[in-house]
PDB file of N, CA and C in Angstrom:
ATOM      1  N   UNK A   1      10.885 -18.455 -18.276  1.00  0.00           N
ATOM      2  CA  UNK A   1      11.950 -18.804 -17.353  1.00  0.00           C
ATOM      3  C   UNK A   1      11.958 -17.866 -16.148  1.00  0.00           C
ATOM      4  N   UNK A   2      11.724 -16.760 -16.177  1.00  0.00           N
ATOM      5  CA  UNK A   2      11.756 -15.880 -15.210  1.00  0.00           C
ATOM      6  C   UNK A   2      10.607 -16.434 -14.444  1.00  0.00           C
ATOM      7  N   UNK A   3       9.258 -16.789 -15.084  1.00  0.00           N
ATOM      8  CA  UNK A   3       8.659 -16.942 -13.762  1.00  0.00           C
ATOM      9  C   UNK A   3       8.544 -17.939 -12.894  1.00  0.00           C
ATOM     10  N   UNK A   4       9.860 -19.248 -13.439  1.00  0.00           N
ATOM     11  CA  UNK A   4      10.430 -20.343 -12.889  1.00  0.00           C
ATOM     12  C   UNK A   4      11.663 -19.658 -11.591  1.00  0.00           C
ATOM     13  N   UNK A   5      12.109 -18.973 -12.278  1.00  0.00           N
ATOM     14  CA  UNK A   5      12.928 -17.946 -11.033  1.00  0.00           C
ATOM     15  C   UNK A   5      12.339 -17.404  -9.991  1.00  0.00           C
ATOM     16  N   UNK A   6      11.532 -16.693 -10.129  1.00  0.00           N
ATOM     17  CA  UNK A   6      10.725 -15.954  -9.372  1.00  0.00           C
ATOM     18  C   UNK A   6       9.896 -17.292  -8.088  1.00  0.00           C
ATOM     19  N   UNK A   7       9.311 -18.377  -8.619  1.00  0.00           N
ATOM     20  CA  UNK A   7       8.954 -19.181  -7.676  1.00  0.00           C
ATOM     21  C   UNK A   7      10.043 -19.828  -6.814  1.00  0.00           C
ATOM     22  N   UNK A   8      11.308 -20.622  -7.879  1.00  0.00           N
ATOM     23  CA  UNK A   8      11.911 -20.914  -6.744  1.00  0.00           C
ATOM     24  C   UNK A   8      12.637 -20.173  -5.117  1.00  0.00           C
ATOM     25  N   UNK A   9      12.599 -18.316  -5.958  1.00  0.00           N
ATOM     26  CA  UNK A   9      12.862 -17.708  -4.857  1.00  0.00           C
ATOM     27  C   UNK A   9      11.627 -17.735  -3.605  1.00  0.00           C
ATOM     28  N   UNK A  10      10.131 -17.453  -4.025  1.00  0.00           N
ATOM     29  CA  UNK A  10       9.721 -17.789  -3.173  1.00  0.00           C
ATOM     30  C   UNK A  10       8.360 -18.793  -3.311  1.00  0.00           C
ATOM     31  N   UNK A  11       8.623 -19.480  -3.465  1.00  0.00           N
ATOM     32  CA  UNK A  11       7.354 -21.349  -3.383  1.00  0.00           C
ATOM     33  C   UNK A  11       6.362 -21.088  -2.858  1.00  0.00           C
ATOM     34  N   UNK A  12       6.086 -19.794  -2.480  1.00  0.00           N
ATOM     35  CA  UNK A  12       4.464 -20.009  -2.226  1.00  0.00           C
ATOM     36  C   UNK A  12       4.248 -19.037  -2.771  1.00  0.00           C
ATOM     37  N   UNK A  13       2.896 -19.182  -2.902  1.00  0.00           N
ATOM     38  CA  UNK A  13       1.437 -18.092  -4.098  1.00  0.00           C
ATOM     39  C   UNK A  13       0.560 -17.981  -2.663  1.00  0.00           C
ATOM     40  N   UNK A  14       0.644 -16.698  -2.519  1.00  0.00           N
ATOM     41  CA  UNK A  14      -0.035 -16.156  -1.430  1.00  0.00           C
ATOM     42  C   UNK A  14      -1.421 -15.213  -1.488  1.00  0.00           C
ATOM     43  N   UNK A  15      -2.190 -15.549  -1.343  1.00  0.00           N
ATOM     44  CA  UNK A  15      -3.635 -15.125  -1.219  1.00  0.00           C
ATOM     45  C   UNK A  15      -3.995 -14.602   0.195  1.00  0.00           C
ATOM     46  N   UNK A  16      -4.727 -13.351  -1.043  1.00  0.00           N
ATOM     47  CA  UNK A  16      -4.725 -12.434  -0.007  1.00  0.00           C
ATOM     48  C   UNK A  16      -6.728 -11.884   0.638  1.00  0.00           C
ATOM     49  N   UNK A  17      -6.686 -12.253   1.522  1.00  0.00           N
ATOM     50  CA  UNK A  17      -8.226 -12.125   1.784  1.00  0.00           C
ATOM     51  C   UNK A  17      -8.526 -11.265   3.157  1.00  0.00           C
ATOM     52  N   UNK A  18      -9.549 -10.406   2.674  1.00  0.00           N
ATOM     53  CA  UNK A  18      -9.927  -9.336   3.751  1.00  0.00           C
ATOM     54  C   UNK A  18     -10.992 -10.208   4.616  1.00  0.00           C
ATOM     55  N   UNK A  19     -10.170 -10.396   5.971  1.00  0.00           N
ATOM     56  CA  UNK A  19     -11.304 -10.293   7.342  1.00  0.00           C
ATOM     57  C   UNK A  19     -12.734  -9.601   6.966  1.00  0.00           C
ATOM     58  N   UNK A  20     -13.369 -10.691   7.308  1.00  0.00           N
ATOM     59  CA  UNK A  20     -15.206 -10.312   7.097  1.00  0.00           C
ATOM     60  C   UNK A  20     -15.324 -10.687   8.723  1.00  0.00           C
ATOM     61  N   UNK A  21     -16.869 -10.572   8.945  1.00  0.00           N
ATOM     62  CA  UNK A  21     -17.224 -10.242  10.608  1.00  0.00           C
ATOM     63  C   UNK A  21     -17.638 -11.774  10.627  1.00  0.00           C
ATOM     64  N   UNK A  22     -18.042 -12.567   9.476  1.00  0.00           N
ATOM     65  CA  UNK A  22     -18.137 -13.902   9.643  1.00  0.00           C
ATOM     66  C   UNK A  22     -16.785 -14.737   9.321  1.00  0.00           C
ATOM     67  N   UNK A  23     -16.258 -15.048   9.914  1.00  0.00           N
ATOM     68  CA  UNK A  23     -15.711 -16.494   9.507  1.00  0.00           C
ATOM     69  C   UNK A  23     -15.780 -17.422   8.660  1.00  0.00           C
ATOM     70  N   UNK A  24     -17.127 -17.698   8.206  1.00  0.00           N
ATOM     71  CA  UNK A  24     -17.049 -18.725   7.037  1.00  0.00           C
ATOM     72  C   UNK A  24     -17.283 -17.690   5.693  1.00  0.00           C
ATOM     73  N   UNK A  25     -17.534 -16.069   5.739  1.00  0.00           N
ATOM     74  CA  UNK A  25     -17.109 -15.608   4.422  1.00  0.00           C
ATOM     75  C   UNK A  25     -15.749 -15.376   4.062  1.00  0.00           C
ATOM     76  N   UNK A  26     -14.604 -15.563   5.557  1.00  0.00           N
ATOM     77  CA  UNK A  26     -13.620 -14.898   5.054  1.00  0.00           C
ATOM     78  C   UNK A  26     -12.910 -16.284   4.205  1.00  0.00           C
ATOM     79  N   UNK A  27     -13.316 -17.496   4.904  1.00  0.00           N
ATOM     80  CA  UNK A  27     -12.842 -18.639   4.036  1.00  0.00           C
ATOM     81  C   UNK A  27     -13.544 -18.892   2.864  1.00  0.00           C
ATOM     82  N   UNK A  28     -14.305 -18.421   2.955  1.00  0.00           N
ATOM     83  CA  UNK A  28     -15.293 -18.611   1.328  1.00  0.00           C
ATOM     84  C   UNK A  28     -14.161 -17.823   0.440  1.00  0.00           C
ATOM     85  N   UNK A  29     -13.874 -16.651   0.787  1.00  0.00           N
ATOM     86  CA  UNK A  29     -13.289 -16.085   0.256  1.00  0.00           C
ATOM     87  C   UNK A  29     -11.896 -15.981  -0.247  1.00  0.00           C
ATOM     88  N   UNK A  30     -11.257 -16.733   0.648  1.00  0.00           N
ATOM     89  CA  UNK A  30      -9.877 -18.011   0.541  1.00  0.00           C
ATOM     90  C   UNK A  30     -10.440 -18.647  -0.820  1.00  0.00           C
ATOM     91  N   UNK A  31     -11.378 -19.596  -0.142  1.00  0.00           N
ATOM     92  CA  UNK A  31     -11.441 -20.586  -1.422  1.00  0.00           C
ATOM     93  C   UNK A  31     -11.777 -20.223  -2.538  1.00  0.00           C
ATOM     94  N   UNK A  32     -12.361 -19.075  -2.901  1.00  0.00           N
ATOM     95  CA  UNK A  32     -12.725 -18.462  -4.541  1.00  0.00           C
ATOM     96  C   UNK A  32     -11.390 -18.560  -5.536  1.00  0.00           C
ATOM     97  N   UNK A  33     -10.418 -18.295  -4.317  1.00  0.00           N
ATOM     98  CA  UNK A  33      -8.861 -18.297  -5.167  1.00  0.00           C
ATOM     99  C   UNK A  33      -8.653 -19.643  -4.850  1.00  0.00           C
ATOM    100  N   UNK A  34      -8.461 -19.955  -3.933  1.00  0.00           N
ATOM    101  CA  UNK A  34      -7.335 -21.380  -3.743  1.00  0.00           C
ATOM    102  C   UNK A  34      -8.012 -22.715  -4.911  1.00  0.00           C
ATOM    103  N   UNK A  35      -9.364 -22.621  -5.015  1.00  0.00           N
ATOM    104  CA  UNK A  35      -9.534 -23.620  -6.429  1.00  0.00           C
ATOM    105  C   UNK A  35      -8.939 -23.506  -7.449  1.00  0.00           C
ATOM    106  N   UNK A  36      -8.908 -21.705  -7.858  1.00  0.00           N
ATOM    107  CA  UNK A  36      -7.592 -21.663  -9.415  1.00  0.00           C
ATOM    108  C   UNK A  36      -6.782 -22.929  -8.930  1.00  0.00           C
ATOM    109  N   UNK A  37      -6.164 -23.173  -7.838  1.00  0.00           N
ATOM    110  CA  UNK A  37      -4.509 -23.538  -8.036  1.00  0.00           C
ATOM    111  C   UNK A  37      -4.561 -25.047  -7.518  1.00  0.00           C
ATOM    112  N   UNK A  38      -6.050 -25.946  -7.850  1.00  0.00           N
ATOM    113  CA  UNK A  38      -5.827 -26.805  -7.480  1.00  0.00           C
ATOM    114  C   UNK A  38      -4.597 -27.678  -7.705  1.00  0.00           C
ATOM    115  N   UNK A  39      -4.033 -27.676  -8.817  1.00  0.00           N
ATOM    116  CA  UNK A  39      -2.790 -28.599  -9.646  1.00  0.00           C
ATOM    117  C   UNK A  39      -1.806 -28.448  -8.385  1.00  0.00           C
ATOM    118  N   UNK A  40      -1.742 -27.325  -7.449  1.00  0.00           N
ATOM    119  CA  UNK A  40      -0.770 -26.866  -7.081  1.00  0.00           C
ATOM    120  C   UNK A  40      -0.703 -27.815  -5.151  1.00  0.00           C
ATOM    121  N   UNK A  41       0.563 -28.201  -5.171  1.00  0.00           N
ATOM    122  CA  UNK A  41       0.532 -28.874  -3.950  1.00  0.00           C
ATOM    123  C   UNK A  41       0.389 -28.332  -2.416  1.00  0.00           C
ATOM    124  N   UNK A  42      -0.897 -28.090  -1.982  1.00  0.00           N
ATOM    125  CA  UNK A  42      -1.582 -27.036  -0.708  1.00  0.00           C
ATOM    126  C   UNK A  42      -0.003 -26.665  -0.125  1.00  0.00           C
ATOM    127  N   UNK A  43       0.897 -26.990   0.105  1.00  0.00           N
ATOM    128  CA  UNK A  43       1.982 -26.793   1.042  1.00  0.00           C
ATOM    129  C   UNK A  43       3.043 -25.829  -0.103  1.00  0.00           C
ATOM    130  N   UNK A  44       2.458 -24.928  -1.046  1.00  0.00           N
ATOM    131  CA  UNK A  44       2.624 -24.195  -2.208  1.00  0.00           C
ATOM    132  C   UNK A  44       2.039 -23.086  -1.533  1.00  0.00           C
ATOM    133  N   UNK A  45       0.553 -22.852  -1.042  1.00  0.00           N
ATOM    134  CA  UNK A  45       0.055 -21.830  -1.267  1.00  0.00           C
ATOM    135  C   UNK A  45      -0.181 -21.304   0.260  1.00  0.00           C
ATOM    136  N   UNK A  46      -0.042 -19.937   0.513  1.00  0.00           N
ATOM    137  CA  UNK A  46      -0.137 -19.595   1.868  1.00  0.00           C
ATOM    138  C   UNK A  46      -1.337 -18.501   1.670  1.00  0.00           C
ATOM    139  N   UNK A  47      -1.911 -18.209   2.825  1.00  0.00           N
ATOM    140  CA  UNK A  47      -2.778 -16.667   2.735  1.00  0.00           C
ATOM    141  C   UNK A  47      -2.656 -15.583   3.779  1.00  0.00           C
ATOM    142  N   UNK A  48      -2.826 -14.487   3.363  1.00  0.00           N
ATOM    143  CA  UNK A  48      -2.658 -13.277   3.821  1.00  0.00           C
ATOM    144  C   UNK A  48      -3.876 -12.728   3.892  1.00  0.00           C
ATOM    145  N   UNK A  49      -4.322 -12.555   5.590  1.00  0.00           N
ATOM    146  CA  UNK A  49      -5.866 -11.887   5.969  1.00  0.00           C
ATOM    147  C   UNK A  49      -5.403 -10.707   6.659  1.00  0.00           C
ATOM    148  N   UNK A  50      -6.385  -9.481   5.856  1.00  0.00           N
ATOM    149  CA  UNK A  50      -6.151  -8.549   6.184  1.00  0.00           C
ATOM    150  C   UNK A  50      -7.164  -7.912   6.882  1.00  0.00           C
ATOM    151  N   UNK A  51      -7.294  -6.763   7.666  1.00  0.00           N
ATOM    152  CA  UNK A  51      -8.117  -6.047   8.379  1.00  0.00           C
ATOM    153  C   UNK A  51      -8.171  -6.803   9.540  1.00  0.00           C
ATOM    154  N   UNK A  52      -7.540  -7.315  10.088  1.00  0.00           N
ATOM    155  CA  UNK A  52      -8.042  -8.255  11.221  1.00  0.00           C
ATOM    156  C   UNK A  52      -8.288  -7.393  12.237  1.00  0.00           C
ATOM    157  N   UNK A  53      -8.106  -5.783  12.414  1.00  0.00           N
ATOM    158  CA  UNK A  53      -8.046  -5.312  13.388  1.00  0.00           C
ATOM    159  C   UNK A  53      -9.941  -4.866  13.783  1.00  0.00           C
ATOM    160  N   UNK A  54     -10.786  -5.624  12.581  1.00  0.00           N
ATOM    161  CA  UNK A  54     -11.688  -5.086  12.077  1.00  0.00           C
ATOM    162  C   UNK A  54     -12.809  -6.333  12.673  1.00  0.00           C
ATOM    163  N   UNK A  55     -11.983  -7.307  13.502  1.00  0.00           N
ATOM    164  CA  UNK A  55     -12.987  -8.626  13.648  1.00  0.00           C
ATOM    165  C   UNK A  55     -12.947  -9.000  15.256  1.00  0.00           C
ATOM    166  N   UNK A  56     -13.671  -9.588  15.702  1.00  0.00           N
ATOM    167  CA  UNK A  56     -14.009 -10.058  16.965  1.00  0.00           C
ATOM    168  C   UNK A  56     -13.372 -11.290  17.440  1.00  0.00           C
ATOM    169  N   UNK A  57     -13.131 -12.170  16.298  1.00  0.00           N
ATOM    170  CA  UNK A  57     -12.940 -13.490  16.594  1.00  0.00           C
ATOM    171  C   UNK A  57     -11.035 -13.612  16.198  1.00  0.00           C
ATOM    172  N   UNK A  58     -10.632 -14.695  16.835  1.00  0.00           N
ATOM    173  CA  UNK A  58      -9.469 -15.040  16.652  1.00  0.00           C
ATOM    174  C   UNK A  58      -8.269 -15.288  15.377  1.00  0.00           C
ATOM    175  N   UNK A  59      -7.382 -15.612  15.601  1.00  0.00           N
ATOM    176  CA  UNK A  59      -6.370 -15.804  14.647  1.00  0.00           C
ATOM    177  C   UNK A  59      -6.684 -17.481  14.352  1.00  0.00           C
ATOM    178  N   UNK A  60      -6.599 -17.373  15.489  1.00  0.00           N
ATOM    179  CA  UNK A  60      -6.112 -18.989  16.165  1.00  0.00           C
ATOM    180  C   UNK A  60      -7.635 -19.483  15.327  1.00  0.00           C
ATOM    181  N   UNK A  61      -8.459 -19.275  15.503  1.00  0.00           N
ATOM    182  CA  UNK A  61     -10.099 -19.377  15.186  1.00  0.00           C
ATOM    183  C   UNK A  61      -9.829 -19.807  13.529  1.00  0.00           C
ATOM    184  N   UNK A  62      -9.796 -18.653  12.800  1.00  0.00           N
ATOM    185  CA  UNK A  62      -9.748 -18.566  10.885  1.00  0.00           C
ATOM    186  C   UNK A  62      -8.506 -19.617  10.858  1.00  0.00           C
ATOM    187  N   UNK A  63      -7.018 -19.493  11.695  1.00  0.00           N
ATOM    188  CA  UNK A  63      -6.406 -20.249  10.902  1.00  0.00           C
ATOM    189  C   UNK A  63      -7.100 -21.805  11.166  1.00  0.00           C
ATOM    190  N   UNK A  64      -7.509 -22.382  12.340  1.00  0.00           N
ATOM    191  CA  UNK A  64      -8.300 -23.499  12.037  1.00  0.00           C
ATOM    192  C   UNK A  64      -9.245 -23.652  11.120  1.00  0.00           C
ATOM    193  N   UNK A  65      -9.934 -22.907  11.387  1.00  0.00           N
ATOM    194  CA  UNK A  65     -11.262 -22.862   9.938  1.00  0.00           C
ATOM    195  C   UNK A  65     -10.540 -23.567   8.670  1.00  0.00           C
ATOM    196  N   UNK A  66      -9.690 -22.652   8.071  1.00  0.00           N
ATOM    197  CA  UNK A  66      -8.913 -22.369   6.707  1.00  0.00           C
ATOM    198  C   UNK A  66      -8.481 -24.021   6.894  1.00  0.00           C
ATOM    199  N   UNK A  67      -7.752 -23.878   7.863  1.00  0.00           N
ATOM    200  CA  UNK A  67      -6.635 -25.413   7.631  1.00  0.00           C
ATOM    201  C   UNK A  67      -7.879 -26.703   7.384  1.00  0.00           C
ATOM    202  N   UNK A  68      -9.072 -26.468   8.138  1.00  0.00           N
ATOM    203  CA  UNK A  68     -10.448 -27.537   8.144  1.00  0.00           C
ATOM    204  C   UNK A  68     -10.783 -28.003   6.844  1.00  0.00           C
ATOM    205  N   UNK A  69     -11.099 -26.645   6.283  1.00  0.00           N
ATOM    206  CA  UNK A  69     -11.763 -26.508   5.358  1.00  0.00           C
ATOM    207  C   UNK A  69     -11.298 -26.923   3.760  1.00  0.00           C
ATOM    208  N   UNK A  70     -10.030 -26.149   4.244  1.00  0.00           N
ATOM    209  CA  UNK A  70      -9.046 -25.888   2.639  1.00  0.00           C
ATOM    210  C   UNK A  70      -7.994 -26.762   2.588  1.00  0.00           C
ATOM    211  N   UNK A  71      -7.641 -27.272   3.723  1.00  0.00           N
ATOM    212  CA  UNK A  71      -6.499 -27.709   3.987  1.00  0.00           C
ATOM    213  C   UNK A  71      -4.887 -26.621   3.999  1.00  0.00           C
ATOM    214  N   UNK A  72      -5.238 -25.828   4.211  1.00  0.00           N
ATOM    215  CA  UNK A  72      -3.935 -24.641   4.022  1.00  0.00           C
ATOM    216  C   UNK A  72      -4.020 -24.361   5.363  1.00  0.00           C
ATOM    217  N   UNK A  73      -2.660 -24.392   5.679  1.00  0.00           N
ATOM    218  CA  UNK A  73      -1.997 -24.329   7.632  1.00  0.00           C
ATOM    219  C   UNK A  73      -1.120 -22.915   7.090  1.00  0.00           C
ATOM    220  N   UNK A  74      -0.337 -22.045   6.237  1.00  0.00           N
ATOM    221  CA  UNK A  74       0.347 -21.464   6.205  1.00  0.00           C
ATOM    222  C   UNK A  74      -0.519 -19.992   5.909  1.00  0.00           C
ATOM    223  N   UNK A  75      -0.997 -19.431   7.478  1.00  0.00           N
ATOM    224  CA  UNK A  75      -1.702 -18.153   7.424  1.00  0.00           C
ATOM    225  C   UNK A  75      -0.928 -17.377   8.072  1.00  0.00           C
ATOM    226  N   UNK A  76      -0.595 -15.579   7.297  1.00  0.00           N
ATOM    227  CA  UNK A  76      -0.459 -14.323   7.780  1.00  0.00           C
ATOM    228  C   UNK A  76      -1.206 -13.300   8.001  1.00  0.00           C
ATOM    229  N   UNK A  77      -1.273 -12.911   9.721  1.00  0.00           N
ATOM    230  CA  UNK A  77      -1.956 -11.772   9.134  1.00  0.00           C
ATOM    231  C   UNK A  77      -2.206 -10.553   9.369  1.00  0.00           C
ATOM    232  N   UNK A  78      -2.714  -9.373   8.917  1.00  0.00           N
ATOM    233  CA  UNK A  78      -2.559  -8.227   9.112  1.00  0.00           C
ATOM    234  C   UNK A  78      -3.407  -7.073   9.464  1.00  0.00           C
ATOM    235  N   UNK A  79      -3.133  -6.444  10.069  1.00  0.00           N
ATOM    236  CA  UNK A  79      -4.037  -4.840  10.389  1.00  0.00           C
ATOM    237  C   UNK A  79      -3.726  -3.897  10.597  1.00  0.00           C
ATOM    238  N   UNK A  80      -3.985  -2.998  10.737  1.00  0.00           N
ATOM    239  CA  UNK A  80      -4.205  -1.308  10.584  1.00  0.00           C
ATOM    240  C   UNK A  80      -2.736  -1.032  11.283  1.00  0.00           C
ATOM    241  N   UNK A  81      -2.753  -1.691  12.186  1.00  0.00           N
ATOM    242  CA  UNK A  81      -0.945  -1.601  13.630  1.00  0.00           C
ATOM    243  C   UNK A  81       0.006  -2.317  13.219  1.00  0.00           C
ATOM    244  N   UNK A  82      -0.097  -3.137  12.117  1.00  0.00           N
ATOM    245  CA  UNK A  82       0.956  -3.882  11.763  1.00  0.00           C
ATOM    246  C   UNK A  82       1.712  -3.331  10.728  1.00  0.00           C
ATOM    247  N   UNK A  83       3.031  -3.243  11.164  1.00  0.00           N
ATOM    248  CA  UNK A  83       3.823  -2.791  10.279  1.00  0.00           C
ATOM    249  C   UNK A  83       3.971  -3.668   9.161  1.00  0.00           C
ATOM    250  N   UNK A  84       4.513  -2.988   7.910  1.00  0.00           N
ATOM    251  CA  UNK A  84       4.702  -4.192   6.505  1.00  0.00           C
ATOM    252  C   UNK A  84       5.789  -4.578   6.741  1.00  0.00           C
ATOM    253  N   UNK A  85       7.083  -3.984   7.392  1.00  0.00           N
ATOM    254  CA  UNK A  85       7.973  -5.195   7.575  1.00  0.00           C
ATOM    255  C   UNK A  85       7.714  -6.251   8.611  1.00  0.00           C
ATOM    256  N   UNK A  86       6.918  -6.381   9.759  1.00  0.00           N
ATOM    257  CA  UNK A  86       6.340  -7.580   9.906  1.00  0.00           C
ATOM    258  C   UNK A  86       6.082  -8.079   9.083  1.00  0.00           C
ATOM    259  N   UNK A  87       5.218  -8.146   8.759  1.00  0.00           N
ATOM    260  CA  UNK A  87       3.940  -8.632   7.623  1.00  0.00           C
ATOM    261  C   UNK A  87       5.288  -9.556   6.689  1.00  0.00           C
ATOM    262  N   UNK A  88       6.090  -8.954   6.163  1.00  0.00           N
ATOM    263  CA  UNK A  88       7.052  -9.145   5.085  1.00  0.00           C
ATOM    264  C   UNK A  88       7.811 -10.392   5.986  1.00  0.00           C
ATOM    265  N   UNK A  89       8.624 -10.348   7.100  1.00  0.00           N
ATOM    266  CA  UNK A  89       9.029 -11.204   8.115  1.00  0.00           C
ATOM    267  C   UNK A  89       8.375 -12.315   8.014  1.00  0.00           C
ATOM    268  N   UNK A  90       7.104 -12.161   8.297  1.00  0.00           N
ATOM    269  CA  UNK A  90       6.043 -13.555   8.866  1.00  0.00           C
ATOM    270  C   UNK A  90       6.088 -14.261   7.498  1.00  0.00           C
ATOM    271  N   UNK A  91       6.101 -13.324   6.294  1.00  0.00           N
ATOM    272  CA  UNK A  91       5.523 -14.241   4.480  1.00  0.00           C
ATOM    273  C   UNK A  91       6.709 -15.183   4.696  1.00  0.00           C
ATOM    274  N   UNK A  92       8.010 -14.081   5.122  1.00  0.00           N
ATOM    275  CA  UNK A  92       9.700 -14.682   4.661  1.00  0.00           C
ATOM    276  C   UNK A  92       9.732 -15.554   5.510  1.00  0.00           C
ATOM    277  N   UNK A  93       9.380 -16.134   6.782  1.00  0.00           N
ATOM    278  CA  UNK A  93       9.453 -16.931   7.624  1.00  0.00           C
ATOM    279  C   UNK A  93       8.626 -18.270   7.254  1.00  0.00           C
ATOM    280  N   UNK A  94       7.670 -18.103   6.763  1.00  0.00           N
ATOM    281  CA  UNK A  94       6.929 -19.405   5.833  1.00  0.00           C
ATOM    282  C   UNK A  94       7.555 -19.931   4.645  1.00  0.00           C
ATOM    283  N   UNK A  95       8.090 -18.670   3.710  1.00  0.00           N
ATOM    284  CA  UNK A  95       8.977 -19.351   2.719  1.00  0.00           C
ATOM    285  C   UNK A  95       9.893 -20.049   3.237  1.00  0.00           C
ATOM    286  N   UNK A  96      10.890 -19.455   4.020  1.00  0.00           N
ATOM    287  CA  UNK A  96      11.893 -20.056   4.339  1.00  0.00           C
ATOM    288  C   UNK A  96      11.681 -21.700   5.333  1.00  0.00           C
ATOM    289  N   UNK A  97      10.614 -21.513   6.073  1.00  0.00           N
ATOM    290  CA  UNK A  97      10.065 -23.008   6.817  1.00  0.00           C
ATOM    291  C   UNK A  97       9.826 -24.040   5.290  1.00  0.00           C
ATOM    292  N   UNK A  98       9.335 -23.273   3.975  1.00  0.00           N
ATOM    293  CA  UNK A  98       9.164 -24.479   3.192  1.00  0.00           C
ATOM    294  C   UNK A  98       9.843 -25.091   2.582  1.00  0.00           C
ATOM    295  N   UNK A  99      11.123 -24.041   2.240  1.00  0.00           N
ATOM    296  CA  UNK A  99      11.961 -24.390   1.861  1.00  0.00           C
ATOM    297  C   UNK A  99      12.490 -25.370   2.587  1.00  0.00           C
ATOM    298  N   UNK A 100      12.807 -25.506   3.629  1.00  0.00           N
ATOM    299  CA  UNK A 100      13.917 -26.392   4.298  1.00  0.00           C
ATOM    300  C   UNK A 100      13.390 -27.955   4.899  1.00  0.00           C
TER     301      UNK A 100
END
Protein backbone atom coordinates (compact mmCIF):
# COMPACT_ATOMS: atom_id res chain seq x y z
CA UNK A 1 0.00 0.00 0.00
CA UNK A 2 2.62 2.43 0.64
CA UNK A 3 4.00 2.05 -2.64
CA UNK A 4 0.42 2.83 -4.05
CA UNK A 5 0.87 6.10 -1.92
CA UNK A 6 4.02 7.00 -2.87
CA UNK A 7 2.95 6.94 -6.78
CA UNK A 8 -0.13 8.68 -6.46
CA UNK A 9 1.93 11.46 -4.80
CA UNK A 10 4.12 11.49 -7.62
CA UNK A 11 2.92 9.44 -11.18
CA UNK A 12 5.95 9.45 -12.71
CA UNK A 13 9.08 6.91 -12.51
CA UNK A 14 11.85 9.00 -13.52
CA UNK A 15 14.97 7.80 -15.23
CA UNK A 16 17.86 8.97 -14.83
CA UNK A 17 20.59 9.02 -17.68
CA UNK A 18 24.05 10.59 -17.97
CA UNK A 19 24.70 12.86 -21.16
CA UNK A 20 27.16 10.89 -23.48
CA UNK A 21 28.98 13.04 -26.38
CA UNK A 22 26.68 10.97 -28.74
CA UNK A 23 23.15 11.35 -28.76
CA UNK A 24 21.99 8.11 -29.78
CA UNK A 25 24.02 6.53 -26.63
CA UNK A 26 22.40 8.80 -24.33
CA UNK A 27 18.94 7.42 -25.66
CA UNK A 28 20.17 3.99 -25.85
CA UNK A 29 20.65 4.53 -22.53
CA UNK A 30 17.04 5.87 -21.73
CA UNK A 31 15.84 2.89 -23.34
CA UNK A 32 17.84 0.10 -21.32
CA UNK A 33 15.40 1.32 -18.52
CA UNK A 34 12.29 2.54 -20.16
CA UNK A 35 11.65 -1.28 -21.61
CA UNK A 36 11.47 -2.54 -17.75
CA UNK A 37 8.26 -0.39 -17.65
CA UNK A 38 6.72 -1.24 -20.76
CA UNK A 39 3.12 -2.16 -18.93
CA UNK A 40 3.48 1.35 -17.84
CA UNK A 41 1.55 4.19 -19.79
CA UNK A 42 4.73 6.46 -21.54
CA UNK A 43 2.87 9.63 -20.02
CA UNK A 44 3.97 7.69 -16.44
CA UNK A 45 7.53 7.89 -17.04
CA UNK A 46 9.77 11.02 -17.30
CA UNK A 47 13.79 11.25 -17.56
CA UNK A 48 16.42 13.01 -15.92
CA UNK A 49 19.82 13.75 -18.09
CA UNK A 50 22.55 14.56 -16.32
CA UNK A 51 25.99 16.15 -17.06
CA UNK A 52 24.67 18.14 -19.75
CA UNK A 53 27.18 20.68 -18.99
CA UNK A 54 29.51 17.96 -20.48
CA UNK A 55 27.89 17.94 -24.23
CA UNK A 56 27.92 20.02 -27.35
CA UNK A 57 24.59 19.40 -28.62
CA UNK A 58 21.20 20.66 -27.44
CA UNK A 59 18.36 20.14 -25.02
CA UNK A 60 16.00 20.85 -27.56
CA UNK A 61 18.13 18.12 -29.80
CA UNK A 62 17.94 14.75 -27.00
CA UNK A 63 14.52 15.88 -25.97
CA UNK A 64 13.44 15.27 -29.70
CA UNK A 65 15.54 12.27 -30.13
CA UNK A 66 13.97 10.65 -26.80
CA UNK A 67 10.33 11.78 -27.71
CA UNK A 68 11.25 10.03 -31.64
CA UNK A 69 12.49 7.26 -30.47
CA UNK A 70 10.85 6.27 -27.09
CA UNK A 71 8.02 8.16 -27.28
CA UNK A 72 8.69 10.04 -23.81
CA UNK A 73 8.17 14.10 -24.16
CA UNK A 74 8.63 14.57 -20.25
CA UNK A 75 12.61 15.45 -20.07
CA UNK A 76 14.75 17.19 -17.11
CA UNK A 77 17.82 18.26 -17.12
CA UNK A 78 20.88 18.78 -15.30
CA UNK A 79 24.56 19.99 -14.75
CA UNK A 80 27.35 20.88 -12.78
CA UNK A 81 25.45 24.91 -12.40
CA UNK A 82 22.26 23.63 -11.72
CA UNK A 83 21.04 23.88 -8.55
CA UNK A 84 18.91 20.69 -7.04
CA UNK A 85 16.19 22.86 -6.15
CA UNK A 86 15.76 23.60 -9.76
CA UNK A 87 16.20 20.31 -10.79
CA UNK A 88 13.47 19.40 -7.95
CA UNK A 89 11.05 22.44 -9.45
CA UNK A 90 11.30 21.21 -13.12
CA UNK A 91 10.52 17.03 -11.74
CA UNK A 92 7.53 18.96 -9.51
CA UNK A 93 6.40 20.90 -12.48
CA UNK A 94 5.91 17.66 -14.71
CA UNK A 95 4.21 15.90 -11.89
CA UNK A 96 2.03 18.45 -11.30
CA UNK A 97 1.31 19.10 -15.45
CA UNK A 98 0.29 15.23 -15.17
CA UNK A 99 -1.62 15.35 -12.73
CA UNK A 100 -4.06 17.88 -13.93
Amino acid sequence: MAGLSLFLLCPRIFIVAKADPRIASTVDSVRTYSDRFIDLPLDSIAVLVTHMDNVTWSKDQLRKAIDDNLGIDAVVFSGYNKLSRVIILMATSLTQAHTT
